[in-house]
PDB file of N, CA and C in Angstrom:
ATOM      1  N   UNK A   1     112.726  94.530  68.915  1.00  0.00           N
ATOM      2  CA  UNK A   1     112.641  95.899  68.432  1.00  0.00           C
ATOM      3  C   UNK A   1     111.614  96.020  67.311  1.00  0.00           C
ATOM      4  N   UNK A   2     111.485  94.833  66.113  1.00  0.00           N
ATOM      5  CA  UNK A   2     110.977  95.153  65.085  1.00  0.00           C
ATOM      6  C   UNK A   2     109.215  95.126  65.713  1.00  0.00           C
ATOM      7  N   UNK A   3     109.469  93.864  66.539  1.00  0.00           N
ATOM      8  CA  UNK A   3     108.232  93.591  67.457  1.00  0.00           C
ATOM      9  C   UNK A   3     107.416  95.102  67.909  1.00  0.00           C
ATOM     10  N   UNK A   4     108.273  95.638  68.748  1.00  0.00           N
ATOM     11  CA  UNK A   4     107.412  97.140  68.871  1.00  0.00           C
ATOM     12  C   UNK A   4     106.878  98.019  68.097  1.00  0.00           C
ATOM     13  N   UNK A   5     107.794  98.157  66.737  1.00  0.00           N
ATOM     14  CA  UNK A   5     107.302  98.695  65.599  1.00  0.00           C
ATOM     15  C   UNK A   5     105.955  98.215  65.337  1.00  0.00           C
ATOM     16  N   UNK A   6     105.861  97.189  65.147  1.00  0.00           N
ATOM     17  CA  UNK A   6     104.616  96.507  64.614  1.00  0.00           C
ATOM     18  C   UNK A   6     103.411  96.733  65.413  1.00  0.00           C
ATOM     19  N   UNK A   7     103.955  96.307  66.816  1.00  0.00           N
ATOM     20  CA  UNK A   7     102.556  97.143  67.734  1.00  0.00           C
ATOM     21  C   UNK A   7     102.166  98.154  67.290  1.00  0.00           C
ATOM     22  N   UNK A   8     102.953  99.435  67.200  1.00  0.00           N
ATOM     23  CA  UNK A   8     102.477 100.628  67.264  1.00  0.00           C
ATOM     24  C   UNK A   8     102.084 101.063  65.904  1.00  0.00           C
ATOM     25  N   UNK A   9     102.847 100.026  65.147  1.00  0.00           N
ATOM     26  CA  UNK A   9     101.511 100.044  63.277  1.00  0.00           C
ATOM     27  C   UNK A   9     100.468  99.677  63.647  1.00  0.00           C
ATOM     28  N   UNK A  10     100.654  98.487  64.134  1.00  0.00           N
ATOM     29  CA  UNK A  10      99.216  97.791  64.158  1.00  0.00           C
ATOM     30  C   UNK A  10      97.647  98.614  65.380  1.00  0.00           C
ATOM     31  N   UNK A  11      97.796  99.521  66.040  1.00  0.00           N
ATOM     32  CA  UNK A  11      97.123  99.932  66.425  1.00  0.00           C
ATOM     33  C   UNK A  11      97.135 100.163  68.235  1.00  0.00           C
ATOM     34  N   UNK A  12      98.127  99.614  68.303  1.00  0.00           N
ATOM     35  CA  UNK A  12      97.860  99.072  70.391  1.00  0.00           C
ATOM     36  C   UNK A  12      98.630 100.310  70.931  1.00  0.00           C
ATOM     37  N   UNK A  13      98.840 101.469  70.297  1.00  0.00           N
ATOM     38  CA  UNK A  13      99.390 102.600  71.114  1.00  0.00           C
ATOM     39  C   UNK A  13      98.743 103.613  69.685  1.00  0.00           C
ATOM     40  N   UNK A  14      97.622 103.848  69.284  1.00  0.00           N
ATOM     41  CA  UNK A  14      96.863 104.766  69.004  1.00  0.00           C
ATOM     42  C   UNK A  14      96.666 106.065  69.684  1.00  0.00           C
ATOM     43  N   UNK A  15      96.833 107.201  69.322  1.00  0.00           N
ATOM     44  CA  UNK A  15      96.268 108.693  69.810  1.00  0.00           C
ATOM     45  C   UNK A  15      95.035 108.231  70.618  1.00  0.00           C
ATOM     46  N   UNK A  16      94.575 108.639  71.369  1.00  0.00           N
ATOM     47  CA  UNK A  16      93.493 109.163  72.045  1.00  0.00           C
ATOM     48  C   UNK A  16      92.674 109.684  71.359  1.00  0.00           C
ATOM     49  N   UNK A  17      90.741 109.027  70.921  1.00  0.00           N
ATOM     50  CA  UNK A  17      90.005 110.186  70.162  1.00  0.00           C
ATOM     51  C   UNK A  17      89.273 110.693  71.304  1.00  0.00           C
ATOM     52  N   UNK A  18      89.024 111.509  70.817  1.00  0.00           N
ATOM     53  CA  UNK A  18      88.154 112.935  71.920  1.00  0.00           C
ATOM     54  C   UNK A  18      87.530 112.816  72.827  1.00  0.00           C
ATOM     55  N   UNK A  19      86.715 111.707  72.035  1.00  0.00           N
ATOM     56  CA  UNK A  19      85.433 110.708  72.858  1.00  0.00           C
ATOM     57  C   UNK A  19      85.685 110.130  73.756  1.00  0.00           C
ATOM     58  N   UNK A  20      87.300 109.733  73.789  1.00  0.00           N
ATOM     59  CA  UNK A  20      87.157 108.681  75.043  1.00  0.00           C
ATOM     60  C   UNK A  20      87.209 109.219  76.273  1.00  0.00           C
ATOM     61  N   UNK A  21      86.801 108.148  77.129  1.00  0.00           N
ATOM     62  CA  UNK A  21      86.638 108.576  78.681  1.00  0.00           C
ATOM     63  C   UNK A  21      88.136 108.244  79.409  1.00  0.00           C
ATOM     64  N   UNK A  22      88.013 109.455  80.466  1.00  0.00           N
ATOM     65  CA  UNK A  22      89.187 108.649  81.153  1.00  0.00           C
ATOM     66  C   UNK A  22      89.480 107.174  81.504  1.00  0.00           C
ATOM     67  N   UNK A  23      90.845 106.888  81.823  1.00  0.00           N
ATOM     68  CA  UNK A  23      90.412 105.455  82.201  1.00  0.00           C
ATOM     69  C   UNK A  23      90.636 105.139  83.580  1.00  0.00           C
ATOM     70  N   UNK A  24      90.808 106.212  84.769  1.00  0.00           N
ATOM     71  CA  UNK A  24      90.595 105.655  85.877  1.00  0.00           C
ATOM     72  C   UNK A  24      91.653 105.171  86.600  1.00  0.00           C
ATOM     73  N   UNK A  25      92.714 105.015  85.886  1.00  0.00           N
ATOM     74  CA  UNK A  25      93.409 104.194  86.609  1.00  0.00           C
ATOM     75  C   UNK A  25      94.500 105.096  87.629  1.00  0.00           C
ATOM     76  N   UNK A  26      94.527 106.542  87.252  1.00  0.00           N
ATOM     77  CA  UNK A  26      94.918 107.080  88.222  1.00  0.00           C
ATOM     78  C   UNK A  26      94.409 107.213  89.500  1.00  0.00           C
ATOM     79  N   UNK A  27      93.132 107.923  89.626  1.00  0.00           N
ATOM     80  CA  UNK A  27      92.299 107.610  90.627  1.00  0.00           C
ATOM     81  C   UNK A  27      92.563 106.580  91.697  1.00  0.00           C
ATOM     82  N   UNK A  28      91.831 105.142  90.274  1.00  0.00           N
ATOM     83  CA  UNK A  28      91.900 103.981  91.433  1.00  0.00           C
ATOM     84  C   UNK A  28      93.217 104.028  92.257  1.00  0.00           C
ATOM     85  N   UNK A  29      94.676 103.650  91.989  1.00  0.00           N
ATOM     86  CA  UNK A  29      96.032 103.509  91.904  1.00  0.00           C
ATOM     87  C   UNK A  29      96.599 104.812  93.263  1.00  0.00           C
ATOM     88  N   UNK A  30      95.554 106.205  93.118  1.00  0.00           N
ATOM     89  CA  UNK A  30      95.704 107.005  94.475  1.00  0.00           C
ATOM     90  C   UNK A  30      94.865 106.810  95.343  1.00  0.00           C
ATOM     91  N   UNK A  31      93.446 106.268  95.390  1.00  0.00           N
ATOM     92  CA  UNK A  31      92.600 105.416  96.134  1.00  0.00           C
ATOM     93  C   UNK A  31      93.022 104.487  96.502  1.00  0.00           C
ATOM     94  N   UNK A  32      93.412 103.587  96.561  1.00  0.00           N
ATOM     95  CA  UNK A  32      94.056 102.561  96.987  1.00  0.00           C
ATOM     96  C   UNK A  32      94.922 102.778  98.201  1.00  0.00           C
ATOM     97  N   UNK A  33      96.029 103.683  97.293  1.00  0.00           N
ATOM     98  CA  UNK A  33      97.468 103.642  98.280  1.00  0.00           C
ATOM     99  C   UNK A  33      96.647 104.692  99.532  1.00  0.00           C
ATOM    100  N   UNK A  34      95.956 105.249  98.913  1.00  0.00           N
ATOM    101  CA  UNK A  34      95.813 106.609 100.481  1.00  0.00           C
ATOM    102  C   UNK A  34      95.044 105.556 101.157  1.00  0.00           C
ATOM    103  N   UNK A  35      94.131 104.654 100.967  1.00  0.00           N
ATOM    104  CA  UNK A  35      92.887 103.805 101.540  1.00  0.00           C
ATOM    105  C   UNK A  35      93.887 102.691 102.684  1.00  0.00           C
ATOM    106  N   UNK A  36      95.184 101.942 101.771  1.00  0.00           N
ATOM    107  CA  UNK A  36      95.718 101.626 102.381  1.00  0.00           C
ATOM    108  C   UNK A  36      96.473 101.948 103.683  1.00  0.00           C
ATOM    109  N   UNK A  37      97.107 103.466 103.453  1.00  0.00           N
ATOM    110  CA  UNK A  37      97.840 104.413 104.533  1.00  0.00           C
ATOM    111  C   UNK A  37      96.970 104.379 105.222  1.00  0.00           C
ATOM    112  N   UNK A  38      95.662 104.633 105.408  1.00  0.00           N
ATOM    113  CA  UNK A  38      94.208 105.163 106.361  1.00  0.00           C
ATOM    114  C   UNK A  38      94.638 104.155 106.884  1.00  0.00           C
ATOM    115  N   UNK A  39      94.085 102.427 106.508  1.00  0.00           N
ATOM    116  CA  UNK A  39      93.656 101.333 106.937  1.00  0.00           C
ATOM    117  C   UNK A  39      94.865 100.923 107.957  1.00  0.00           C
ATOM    118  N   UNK A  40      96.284 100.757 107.436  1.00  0.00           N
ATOM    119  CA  UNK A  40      97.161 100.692 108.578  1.00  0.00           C
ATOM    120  C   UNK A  40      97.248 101.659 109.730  1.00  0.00           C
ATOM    121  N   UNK A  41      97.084 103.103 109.346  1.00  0.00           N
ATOM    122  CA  UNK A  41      97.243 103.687 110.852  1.00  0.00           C
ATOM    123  C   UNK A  41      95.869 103.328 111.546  1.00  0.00           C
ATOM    124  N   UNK A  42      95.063 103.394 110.919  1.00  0.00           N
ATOM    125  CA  UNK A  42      93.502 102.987 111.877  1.00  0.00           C
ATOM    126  C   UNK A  42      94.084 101.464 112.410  1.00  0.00           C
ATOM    127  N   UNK A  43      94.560 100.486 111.999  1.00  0.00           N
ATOM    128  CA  UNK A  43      94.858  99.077 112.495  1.00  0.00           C
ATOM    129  C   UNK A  43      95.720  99.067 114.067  1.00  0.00           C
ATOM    130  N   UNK A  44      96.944 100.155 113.603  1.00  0.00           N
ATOM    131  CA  UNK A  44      98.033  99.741 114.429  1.00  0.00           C
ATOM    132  C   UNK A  44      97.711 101.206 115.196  1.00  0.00           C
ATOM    133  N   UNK A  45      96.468 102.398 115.202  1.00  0.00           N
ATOM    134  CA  UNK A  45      96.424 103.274 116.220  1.00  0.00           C
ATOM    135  C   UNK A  45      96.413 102.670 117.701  1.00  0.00           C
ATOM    136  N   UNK A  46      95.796 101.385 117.831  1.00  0.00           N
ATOM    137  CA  UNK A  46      95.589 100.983 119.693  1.00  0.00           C
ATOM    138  C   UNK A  46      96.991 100.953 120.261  1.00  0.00           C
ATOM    139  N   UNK A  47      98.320 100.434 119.095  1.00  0.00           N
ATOM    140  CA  UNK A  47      99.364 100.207 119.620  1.00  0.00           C
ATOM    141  C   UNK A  47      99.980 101.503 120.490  1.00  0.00           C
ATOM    142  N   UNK A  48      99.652 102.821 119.943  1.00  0.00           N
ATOM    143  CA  UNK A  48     100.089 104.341 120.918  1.00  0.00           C
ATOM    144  C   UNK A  48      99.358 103.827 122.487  1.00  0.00           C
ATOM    145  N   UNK A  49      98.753 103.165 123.079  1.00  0.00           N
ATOM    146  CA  UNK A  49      98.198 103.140 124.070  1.00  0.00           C
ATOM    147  C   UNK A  49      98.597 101.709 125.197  1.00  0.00           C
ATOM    148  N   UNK A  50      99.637 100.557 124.211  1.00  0.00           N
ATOM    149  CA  UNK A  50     100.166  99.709 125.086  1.00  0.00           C
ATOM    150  C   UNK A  50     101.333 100.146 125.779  1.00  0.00           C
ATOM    151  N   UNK A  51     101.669  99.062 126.857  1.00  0.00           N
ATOM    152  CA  UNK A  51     102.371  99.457 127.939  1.00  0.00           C
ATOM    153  C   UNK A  51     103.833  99.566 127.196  1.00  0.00           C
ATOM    154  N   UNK A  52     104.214  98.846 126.085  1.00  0.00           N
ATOM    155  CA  UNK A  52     105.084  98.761 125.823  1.00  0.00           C
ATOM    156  C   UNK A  52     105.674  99.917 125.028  1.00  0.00           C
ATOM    157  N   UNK A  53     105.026 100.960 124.346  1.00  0.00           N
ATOM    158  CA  UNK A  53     104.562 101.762 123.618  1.00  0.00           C
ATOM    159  C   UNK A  53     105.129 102.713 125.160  1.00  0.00           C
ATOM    160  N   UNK A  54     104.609 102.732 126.423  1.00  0.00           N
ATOM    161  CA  UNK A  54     105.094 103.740 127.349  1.00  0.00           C
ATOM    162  C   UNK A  54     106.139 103.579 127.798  1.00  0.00           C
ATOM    163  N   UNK A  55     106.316 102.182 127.574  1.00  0.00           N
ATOM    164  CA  UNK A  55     108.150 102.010 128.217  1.00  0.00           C
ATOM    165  C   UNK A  55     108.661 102.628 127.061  1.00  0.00           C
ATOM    166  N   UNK A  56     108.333 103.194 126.121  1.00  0.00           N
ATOM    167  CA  UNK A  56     109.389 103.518 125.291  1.00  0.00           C
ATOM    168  C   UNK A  56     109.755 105.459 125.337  1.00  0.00           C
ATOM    169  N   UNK A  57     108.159 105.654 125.447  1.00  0.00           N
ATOM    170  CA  UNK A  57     108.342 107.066 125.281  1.00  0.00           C
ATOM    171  C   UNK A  57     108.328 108.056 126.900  1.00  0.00           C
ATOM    172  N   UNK A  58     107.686 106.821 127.786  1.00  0.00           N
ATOM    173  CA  UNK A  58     107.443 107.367 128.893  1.00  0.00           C
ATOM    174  C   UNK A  58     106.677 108.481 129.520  1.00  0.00           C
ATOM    175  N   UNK A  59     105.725 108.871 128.754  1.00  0.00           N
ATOM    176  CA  UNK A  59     104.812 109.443 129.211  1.00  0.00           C
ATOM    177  C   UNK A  59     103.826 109.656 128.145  1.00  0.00           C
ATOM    178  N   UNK A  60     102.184 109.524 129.036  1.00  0.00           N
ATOM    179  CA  UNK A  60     100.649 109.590 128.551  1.00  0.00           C
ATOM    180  C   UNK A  60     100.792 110.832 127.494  1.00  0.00           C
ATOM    181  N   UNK A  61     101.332 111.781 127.660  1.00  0.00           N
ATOM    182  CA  UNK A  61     100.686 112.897 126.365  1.00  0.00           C
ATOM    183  C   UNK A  61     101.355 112.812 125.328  1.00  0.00           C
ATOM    184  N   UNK A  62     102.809 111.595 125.261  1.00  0.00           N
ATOM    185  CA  UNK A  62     102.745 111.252 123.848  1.00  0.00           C
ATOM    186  C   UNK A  62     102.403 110.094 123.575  1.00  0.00           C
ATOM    187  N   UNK A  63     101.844 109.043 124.676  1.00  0.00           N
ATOM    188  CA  UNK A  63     101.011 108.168 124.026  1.00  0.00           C
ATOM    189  C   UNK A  63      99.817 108.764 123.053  1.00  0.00           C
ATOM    190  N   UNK A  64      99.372 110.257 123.921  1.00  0.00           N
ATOM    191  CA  UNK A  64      98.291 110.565 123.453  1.00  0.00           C
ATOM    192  C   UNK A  64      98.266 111.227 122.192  1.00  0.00           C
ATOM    193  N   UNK A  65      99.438 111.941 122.018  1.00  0.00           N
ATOM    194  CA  UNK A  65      99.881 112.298 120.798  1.00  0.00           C
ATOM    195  C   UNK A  65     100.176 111.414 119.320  1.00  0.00           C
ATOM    196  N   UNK A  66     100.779 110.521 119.955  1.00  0.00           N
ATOM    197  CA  UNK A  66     100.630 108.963 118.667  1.00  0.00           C
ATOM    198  C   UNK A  66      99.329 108.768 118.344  1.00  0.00           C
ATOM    199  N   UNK A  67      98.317 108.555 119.613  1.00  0.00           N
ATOM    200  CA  UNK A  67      97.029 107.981 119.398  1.00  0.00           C
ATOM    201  C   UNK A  67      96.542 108.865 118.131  1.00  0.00           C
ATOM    202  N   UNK A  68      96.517 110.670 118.516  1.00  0.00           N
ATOM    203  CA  UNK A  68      95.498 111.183 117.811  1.00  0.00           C
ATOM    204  C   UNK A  68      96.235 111.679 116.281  1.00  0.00           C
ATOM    205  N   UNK A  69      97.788 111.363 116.117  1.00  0.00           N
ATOM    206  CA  UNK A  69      98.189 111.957 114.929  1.00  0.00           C
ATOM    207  C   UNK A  69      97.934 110.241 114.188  1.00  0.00           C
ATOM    208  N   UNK A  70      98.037 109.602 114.531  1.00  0.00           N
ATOM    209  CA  UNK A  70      97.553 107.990 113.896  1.00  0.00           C
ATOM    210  C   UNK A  70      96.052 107.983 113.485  1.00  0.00           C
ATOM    211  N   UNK A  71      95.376 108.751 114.373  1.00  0.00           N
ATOM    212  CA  UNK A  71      93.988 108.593 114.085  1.00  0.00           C
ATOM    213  C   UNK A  71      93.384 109.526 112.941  1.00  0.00           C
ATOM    214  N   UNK A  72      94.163 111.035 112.986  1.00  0.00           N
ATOM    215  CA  UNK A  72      94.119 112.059 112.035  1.00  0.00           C
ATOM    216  C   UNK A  72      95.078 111.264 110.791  1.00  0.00           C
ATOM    217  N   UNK A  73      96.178 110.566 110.527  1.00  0.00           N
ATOM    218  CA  UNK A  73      96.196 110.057 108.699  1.00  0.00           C
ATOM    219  C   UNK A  73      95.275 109.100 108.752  1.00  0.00           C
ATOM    220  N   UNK A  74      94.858 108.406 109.444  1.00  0.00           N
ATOM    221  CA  UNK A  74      93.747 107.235 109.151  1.00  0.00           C
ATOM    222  C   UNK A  74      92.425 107.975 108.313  1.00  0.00           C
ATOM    223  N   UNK A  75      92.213 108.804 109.552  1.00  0.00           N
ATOM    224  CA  UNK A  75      91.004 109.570 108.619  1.00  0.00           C
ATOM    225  C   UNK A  75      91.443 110.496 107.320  1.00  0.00           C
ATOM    226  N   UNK A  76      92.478 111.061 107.066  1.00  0.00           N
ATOM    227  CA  UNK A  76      92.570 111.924 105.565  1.00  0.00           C
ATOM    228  C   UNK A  76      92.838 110.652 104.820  1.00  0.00           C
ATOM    229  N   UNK A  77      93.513 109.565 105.231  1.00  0.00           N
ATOM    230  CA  UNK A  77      93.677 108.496 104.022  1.00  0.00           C
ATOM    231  C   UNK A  77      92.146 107.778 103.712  1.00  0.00           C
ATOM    232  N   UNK A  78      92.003 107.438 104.649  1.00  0.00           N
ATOM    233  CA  UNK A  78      90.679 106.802 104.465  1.00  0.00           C
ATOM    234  C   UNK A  78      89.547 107.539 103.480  1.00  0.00           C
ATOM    235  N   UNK A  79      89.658 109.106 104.260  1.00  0.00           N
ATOM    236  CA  UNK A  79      88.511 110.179 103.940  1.00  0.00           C
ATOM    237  C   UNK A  79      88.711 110.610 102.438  1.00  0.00           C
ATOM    238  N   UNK A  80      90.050 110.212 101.851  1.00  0.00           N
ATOM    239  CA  UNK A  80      90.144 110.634 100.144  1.00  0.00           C
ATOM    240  C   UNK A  80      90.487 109.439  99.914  1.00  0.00           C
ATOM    241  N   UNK A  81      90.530 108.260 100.236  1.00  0.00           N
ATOM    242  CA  UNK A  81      91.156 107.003  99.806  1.00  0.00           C
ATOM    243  C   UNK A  81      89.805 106.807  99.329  1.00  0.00           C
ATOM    244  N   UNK A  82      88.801 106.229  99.731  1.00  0.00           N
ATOM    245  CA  UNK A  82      87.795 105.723  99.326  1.00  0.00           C
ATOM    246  C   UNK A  82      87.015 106.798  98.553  1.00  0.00           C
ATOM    247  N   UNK A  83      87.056 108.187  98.471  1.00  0.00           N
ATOM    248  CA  UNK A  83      86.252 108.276  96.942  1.00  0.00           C
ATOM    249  C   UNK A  83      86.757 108.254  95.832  1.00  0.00           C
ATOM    250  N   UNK A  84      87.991 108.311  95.790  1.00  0.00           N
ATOM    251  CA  UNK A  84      88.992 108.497  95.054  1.00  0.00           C
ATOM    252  C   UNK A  84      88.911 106.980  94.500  1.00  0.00           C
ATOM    253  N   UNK A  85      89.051 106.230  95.075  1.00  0.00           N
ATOM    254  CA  UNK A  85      88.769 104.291  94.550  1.00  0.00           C
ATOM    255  C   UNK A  85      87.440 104.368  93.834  1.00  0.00           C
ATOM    256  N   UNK A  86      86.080 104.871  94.293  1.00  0.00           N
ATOM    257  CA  UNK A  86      85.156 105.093  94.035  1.00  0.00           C
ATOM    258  C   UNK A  86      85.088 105.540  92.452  1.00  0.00           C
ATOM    259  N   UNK A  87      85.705 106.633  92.076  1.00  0.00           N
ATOM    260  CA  UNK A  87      85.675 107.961  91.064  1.00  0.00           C
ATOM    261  C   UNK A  87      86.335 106.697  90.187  1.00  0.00           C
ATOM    262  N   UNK A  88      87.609 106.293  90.421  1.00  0.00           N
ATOM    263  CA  UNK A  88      88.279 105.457  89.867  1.00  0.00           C
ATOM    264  C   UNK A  88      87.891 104.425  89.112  1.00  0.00           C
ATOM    265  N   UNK A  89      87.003 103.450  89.731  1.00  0.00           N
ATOM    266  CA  UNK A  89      85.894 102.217  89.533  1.00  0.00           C
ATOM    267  C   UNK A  89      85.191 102.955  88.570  1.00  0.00           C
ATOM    268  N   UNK A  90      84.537 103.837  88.961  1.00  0.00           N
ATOM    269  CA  UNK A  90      83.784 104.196  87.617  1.00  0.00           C
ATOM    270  C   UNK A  90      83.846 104.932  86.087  1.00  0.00           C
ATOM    271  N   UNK A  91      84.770 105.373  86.490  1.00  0.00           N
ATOM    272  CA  UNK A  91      85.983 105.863  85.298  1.00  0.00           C
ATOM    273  C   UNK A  91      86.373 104.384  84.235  1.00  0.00           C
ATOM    274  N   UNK A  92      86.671 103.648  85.236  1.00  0.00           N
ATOM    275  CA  UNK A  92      87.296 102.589  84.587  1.00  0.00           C
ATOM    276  C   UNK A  92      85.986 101.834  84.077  1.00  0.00           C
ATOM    277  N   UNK A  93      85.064 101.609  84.753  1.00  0.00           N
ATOM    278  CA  UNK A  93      84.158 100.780  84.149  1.00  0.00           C
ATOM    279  C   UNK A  93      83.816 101.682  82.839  1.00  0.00           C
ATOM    280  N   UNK A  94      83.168 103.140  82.583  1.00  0.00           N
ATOM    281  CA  UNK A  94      83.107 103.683  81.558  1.00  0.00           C
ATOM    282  C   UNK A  94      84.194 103.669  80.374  1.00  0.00           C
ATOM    283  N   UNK A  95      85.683 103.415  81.061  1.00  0.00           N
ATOM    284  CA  UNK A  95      86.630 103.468  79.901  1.00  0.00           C
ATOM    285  C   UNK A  95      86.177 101.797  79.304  1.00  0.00           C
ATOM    286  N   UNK A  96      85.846 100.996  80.331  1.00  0.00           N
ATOM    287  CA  UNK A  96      85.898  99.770  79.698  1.00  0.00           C
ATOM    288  C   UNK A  96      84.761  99.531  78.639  1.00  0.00           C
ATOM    289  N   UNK A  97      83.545 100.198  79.059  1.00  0.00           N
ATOM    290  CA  UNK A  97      82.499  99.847  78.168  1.00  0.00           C
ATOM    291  C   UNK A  97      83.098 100.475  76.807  1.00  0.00           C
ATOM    292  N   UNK A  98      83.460 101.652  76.507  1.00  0.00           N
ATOM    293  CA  UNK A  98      83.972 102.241  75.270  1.00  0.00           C
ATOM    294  C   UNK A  98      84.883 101.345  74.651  1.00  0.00           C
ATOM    295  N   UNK A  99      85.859 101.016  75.446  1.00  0.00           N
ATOM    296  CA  UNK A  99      86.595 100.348  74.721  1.00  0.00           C
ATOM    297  C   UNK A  99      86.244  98.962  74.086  1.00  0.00           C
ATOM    298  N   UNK A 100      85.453  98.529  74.566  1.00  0.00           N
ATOM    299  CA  UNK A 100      84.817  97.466  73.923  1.00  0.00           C
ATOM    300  C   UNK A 100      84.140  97.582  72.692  1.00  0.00           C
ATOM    301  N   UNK A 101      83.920  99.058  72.292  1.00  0.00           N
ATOM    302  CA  UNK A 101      83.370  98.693  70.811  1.00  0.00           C
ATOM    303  C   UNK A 101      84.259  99.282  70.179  1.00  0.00           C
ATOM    304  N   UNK A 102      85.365  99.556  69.948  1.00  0.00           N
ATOM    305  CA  UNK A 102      86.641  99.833  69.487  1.00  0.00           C
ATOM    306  C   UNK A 102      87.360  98.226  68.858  1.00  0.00           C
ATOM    307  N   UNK A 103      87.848  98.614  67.598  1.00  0.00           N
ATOM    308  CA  UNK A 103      88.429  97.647  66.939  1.00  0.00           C
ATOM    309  C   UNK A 103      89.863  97.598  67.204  1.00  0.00           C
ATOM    310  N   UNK A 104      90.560  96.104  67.938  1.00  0.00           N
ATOM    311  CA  UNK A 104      92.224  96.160  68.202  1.00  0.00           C
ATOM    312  C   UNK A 104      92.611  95.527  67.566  1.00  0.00           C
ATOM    313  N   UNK A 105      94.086  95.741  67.286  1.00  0.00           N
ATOM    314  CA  UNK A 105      94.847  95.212  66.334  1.00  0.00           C
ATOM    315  C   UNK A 105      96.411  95.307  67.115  1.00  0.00           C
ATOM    316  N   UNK A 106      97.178  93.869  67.086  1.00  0.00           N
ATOM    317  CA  UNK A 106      98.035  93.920  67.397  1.00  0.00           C
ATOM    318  C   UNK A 106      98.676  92.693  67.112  1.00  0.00           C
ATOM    319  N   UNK A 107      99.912  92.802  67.487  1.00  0.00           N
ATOM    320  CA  UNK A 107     100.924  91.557  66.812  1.00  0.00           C
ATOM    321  C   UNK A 107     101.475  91.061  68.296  1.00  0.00           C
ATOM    322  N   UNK A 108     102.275  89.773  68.444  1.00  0.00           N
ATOM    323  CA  UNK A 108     103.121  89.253  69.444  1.00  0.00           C
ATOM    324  C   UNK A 108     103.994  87.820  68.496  1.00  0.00           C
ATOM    325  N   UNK A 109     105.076  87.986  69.227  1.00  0.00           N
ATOM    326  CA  UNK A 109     106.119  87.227  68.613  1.00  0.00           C
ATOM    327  C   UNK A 109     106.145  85.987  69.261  1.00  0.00           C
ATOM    328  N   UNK A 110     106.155  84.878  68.397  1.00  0.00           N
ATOM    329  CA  UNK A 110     105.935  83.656  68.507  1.00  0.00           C
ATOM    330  C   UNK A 110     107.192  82.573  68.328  1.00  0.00           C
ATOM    331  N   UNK A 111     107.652  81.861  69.018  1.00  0.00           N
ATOM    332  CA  UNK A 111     108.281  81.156  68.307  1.00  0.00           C
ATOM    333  C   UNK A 111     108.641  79.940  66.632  1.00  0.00           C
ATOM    334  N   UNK A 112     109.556  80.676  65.494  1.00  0.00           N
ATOM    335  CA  UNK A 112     108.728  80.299  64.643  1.00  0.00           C
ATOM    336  C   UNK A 112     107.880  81.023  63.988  1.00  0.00           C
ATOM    337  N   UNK A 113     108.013  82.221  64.285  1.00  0.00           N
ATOM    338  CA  UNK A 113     106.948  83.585  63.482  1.00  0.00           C
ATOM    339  C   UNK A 113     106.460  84.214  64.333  1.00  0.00           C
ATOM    340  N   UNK A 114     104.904  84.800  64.101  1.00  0.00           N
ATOM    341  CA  UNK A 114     104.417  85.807  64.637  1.00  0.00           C
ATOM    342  C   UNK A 114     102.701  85.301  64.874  1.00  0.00           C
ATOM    343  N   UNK A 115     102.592  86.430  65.778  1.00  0.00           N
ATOM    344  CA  UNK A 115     100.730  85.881  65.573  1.00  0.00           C
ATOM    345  C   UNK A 115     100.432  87.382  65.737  1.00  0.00           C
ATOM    346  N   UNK A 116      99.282  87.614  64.915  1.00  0.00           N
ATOM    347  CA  UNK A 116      98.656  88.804  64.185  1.00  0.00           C
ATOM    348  C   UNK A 116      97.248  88.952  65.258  1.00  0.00           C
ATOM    349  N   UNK A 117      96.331  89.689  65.532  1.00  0.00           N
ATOM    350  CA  UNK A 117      95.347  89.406  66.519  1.00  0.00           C
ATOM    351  C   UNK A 117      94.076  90.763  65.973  1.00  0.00           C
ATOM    352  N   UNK A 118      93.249  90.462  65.501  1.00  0.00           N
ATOM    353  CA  UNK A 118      92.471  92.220  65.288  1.00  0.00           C
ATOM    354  C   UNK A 118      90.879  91.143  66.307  1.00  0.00           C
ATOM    355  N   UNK A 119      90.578  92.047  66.792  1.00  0.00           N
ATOM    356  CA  UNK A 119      89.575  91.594  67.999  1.00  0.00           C
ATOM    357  C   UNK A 119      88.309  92.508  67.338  1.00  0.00           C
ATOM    358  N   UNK A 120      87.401  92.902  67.753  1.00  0.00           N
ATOM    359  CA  UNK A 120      86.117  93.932  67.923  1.00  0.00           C
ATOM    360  C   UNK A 120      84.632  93.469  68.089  1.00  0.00           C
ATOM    361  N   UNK A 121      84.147  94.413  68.093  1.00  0.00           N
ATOM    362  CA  UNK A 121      82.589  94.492  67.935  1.00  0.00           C
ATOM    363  C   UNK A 121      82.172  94.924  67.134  1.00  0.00           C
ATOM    364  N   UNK A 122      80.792  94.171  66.870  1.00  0.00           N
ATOM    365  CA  UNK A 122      80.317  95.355  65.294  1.00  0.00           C
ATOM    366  C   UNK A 122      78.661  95.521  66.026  1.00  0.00           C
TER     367      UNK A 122
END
């Protein structure tokens, strides 16, 4: 408990100044998951078209129907997955360069005491 206190003296959960850039990680984190959703239905779309796939439903127009609603989330996941990863990456690389000339300060508990940590650039 006292441990958290000290973080948040010491600097590692600071306000936000004005200047900074987003950091992306939303973006990336919805890029991803939609990129992923795309990438599996695009993987497993051929499966609407095996035989086994017709023994189940028994007839071509909902094979054909699997095929093209598999093929339509592939493409909206895919089609916002990847700029969205894109926007993300670069968000983050800009949050990262900023943050690098920013001075940190923070504590972690040690066995036996503490260790104190202030990092930066000048």
């Amino acid at each position: 408990m006292i441990w958290m206190l000290v973080s948040l003296l010491c600097g590692t959960a600071t306000a936000a100044d004005a200047s900074e850039p987003p950091s992306g990680t939303g973006p990336l984190v919805t890029g991803l998951i939609l990129s992923g959703v795309g990438a599996v239905n695009l993987v497993t779309a051929p499966v609407c078209k095996t035989g086994f796939y017709y023994d189940q439903v028994g007839s071509v127009e909902a094979q054909n129907l699997c095929l093209a609603s598999s093929l339509v989330i592939a493409a909206g996941g895919l089609g916002a997955g990847i700029p969205l990863t894109v926007i993300g990456l670069r968000q983050r690389r800009a949050h990262t360069a900023w943050e690098a000339d920013k001075l940190t300060l923070g504590a972690a508990p040690r066995p036996g005491g503490a260790v104190a940590v202030v990092s930066g650039r000048w």
